[in-house]
Protein backbone atom coordinates (compact mmCIF):
# COMPACT_ATOMS: atom_id res chain seq x y z
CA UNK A 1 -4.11 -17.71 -0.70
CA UNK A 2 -1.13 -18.11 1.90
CA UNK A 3 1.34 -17.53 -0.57
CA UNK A 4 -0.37 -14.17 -2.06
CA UNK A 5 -0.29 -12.39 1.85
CA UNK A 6 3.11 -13.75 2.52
CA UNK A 7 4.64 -11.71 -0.55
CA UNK A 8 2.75 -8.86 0.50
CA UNK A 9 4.95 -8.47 3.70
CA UNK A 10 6.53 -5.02 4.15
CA UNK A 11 10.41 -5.46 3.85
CA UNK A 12 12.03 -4.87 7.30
CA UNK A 13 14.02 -1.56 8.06
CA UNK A 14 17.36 -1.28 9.25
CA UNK A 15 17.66 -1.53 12.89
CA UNK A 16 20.34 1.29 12.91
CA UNK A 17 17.90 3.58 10.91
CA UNK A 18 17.70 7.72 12.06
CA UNK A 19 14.81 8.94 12.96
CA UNK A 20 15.31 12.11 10.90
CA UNK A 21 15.92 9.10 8.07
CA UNK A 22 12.73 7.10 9.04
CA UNK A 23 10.61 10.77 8.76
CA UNK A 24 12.00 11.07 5.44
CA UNK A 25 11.35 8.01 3.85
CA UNK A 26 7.83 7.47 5.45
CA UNK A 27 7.40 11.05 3.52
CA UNK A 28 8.39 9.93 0.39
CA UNK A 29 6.65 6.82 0.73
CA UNK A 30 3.18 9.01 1.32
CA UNK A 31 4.13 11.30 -1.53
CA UNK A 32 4.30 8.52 -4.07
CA UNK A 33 1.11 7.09 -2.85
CA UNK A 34 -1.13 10.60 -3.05
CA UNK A 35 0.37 10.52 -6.94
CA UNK A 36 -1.28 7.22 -7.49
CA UNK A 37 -4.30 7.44 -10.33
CA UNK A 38 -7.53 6.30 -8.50
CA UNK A 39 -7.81 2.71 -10.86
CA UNK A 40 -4.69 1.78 -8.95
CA UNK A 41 -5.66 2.49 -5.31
CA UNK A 42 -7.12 0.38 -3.11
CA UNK A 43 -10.46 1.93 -2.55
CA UNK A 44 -10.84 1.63 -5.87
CA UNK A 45 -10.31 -2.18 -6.30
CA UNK A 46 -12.74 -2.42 -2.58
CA UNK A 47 -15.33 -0.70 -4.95
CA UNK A 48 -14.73 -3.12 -8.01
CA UNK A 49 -15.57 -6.16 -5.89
CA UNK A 50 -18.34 -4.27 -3.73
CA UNK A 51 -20.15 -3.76 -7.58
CA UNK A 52 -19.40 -6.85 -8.70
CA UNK A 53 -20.64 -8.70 -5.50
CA UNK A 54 -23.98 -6.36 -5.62
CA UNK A 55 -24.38 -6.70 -8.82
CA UNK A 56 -24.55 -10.27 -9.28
């Protein structure tokens, strides 16, 4: 269980990063995310286990 949260860790930005840079990238990063198909969101998989646990 340890070892699954560890890789989850965010990589660390540069220190010398632009703002303007840090905007940019944050807005890509959001863009990519909205494009995701609901099966591979989170809320989805929180769903899949709330079914399965209620279900059972």
């Amino acid at each position: 269980m340890v070892k699954a949260i560890a890789s989850r860790k965010k990589p660390k930005t540069p220190i010398s990063e632009e703002p303007e840079h840090k905007k940019q990238r944050i807005k890509q990063k959001r863009k990519a995310q909205r494009k995701k198909t609901f099966e591979q969101k989170e809320l989805y998989r929180w769903m899949e286990a709330f079914d399965r646990f209620y279900s059972s």
